[in-house]
Protein backbone atom coordinates (compact mmCIF):
# COMPACT_ATOMS: atom_id res chain seq x y z
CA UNK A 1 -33.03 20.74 -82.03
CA UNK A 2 -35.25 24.20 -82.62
CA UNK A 3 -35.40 25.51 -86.10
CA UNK A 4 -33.78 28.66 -84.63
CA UNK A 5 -30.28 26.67 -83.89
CA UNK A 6 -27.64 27.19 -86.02
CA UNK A 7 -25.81 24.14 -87.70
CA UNK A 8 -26.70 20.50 -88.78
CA UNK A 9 -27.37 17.76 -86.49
CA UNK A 10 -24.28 16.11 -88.05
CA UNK A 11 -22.34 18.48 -85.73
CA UNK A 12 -24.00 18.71 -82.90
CA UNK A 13 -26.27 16.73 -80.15
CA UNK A 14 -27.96 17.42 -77.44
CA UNK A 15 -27.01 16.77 -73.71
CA UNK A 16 -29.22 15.54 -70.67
CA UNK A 17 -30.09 19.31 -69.93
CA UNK A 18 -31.02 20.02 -73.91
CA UNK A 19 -27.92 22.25 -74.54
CA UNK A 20 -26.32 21.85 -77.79
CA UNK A 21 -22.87 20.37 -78.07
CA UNK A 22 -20.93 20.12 -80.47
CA UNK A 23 -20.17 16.21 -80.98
CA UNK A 24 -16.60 15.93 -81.65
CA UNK A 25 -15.78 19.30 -79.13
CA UNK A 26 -13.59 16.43 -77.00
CA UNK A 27 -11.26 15.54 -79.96
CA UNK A 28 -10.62 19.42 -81.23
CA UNK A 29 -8.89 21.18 -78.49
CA UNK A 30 -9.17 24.68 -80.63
CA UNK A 31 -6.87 26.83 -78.79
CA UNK A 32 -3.79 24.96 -79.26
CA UNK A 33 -1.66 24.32 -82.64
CA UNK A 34 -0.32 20.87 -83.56
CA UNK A 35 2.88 21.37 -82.27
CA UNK A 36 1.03 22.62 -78.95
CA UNK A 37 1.47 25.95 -78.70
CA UNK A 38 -1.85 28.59 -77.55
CA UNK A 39 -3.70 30.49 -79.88
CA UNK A 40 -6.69 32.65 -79.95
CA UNK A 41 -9.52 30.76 -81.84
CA UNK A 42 -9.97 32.08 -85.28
CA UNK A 43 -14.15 33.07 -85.64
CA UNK A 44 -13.35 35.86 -88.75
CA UNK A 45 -15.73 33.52 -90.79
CA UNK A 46 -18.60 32.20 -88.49
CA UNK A 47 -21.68 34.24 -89.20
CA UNK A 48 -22.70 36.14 -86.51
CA UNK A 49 -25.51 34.29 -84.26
CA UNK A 50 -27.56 35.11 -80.99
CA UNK A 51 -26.13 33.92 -78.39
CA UNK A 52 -27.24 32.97 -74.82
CA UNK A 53 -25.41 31.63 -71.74
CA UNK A 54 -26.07 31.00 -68.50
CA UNK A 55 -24.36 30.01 -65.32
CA UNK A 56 -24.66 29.69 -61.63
CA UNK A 57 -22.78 28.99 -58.50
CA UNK A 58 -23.21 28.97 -54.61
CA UNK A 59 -21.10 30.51 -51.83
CA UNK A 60 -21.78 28.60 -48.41
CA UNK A 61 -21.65 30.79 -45.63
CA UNK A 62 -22.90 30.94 -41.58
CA UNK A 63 -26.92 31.32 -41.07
CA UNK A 64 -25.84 34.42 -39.00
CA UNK A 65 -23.89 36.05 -41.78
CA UNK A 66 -27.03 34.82 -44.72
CA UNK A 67 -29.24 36.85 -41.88
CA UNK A 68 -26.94 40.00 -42.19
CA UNK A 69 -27.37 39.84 -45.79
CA UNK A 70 -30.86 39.57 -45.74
CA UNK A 71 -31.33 42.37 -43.15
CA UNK A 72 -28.71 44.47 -45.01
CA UNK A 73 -26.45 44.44 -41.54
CA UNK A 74 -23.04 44.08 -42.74
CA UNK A 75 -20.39 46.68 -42.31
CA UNK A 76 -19.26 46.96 -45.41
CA UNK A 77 -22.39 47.54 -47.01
CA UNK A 78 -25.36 45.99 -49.39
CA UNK A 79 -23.63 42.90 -50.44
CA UNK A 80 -25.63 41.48 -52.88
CA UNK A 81 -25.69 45.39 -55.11
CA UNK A 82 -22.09 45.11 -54.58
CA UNK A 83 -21.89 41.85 -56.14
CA UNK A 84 -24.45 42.56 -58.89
CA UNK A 85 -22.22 45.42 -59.35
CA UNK A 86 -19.12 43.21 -59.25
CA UNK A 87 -20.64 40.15 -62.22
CA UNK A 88 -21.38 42.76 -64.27
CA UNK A 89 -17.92 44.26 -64.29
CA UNK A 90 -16.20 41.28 -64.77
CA UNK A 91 -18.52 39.91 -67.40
CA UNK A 92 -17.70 43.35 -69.53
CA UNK A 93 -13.97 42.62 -68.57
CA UNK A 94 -13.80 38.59 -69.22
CA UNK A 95 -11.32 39.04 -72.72
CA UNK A 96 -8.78 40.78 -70.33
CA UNK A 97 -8.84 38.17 -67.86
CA UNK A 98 -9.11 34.68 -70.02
CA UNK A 99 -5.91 34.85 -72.27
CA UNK A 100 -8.07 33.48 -75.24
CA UNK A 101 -11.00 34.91 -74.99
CA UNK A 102 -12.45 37.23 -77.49
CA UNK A 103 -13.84 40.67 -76.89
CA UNK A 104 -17.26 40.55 -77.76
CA UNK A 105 -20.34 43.25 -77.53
CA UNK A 106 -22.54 42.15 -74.74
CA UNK A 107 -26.08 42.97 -75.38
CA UNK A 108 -27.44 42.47 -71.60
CA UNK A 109 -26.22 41.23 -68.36
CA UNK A 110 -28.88 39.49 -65.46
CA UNK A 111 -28.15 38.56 -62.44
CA UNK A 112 -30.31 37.16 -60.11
CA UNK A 113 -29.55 35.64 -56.30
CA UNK A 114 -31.38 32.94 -54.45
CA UNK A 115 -30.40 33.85 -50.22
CA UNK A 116 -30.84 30.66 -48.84
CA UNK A 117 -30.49 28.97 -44.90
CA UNK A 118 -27.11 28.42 -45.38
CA UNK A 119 -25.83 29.51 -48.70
CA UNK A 120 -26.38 32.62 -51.28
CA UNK A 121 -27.00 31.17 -55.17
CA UNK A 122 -25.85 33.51 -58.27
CA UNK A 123 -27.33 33.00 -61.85
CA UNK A 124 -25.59 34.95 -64.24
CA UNK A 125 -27.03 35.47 -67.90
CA UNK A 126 -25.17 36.90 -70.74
CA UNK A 127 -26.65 37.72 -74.04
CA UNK A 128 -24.40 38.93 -76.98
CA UNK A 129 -24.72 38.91 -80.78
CA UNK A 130 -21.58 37.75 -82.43
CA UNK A 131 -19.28 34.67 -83.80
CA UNK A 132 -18.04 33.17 -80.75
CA UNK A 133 -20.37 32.33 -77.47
CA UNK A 134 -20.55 34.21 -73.96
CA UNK A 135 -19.81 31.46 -71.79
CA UNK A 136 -16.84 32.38 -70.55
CA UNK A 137 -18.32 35.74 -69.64
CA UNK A 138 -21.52 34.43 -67.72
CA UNK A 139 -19.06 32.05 -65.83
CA UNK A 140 -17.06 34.92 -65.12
CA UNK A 141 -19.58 37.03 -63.69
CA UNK A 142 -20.60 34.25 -61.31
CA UNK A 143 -17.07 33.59 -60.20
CA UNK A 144 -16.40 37.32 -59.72
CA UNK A 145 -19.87 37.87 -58.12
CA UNK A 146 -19.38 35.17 -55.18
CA UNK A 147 -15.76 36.13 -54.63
CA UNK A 148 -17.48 40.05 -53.89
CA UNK A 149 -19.66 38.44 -51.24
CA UNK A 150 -17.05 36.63 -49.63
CA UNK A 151 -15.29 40.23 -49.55
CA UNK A 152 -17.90 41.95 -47.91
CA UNK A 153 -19.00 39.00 -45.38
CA UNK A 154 -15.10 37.64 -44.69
CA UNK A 155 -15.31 39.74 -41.45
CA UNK A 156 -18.88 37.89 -40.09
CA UNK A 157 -17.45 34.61 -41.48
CA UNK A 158 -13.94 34.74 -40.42
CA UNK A 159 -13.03 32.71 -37.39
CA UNK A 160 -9.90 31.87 -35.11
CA UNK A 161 -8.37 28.60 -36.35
CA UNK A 162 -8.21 25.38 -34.40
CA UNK A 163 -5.29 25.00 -31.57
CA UNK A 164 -4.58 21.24 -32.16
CA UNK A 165 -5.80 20.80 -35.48
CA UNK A 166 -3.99 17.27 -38.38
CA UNK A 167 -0.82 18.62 -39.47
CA UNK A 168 -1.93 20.28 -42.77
CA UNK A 169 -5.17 21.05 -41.83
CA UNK A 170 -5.75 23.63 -44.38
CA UNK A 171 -9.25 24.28 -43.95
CA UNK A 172 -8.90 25.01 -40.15
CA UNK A 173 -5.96 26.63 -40.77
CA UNK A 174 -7.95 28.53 -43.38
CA UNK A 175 -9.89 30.34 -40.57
CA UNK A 176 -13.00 30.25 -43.23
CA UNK A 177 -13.69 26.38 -41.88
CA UNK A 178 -17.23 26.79 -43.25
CA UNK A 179 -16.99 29.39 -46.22
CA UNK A 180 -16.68 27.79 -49.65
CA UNK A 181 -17.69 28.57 -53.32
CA UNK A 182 -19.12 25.57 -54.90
CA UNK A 183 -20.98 24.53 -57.88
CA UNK A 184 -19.48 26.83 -60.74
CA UNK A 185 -21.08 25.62 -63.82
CA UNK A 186 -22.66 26.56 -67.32
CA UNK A 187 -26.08 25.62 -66.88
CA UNK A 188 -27.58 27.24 -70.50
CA UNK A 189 -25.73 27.34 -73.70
CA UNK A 190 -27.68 28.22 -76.60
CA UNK A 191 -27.37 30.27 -80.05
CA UNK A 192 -29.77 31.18 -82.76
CA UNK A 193 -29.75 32.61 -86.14
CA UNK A 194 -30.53 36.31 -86.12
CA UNK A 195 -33.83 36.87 -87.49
């Protein structure tokens, strides 16, 4: 652990990927009471900390429609300033979509995409200066983000489902056979004490 994290090692460790976790974050579950019932996490006396999270996912999609991307040939317009556009909303909107969330001020929003073969990768970073993290947020934008390129492409990607098909067949029922978001995790957690 950096001299710039905040807390003792008592409380936390680090994972395979060097994020800090708090070591008994299993046996708390914070937003529910004894009895059960929700609640918004009390922060009112954690001091306020730099925060940093980051997370990514992956929409897989036809090499046709990835090549409509990349050549900015899809009807409804530059999909990946749409979804930029899109993360960045939902990131600033996270505490009205998450029941427990907190609002928080978020100092800066990335987003970067990797346009693959076969697939279109979002990283989402969110930076914010307060008493409770921006997970949530980041994993929000990348949710958000994907679901905006699935809207723009789900004409390209669309296709008639199967005659014949298992009874239940959901996914060729689905007509988007191929078309899946994948991967949604938290890949950077970290906080610091301000300077």
């Amino acid at each position: 652990m950096s001299d710039e994290d905040v807390g003792s090692e008592a409380d936390a460790q680090d994972d395979a990927d060097g994020n800090t976790r708090d070591s008994d974050a299993d046996a708390d579950l914070t937003h529910t009471t004894e009895s059960g019932d929700v609640q918004m996490v009390d922060v009112g006396d954690k001091p306020e900390t730099a925060r940093r999270a980051v997370a990514r996912g992956e929409i897989h999609l036809q090499e046709s429609t990835v090549t409509a991307i990349r050549d900015d040939e899809v009807g409804k317009g530059d999909v990946l300033a749409t979804a930029r556009v899109g993360a960045v909303q939902a990131v600033k909107h996270t505490w009205e979509t998450i029941p427990m969330c907190h609002q928080i001020p978020i100092t800066n929003v990335e987003t970067a995409f990797d346009v693959r073969d076969d697939r279109v990768v979002l990283t989402v970073t969110v930076e914010t200066t307060g008493q409770t993290g921006c997970e949530m947020e980041a994993l929000e934008g990348v949710t958000t983000g994907l679901n905006v390129v699935w809207d723009m492409v789900k004409a390209a990607e669309k296709r008639e489902a199967r005659e014949g098909g298992r009874d239940g067949d959901a996914v060729a029922a689905s007509q988007y056979p191929g078309t899946a978001i994948e991967g949604v995790a938290v890949v950077e957690k970290t906080k610091r004490a301000l300077d």
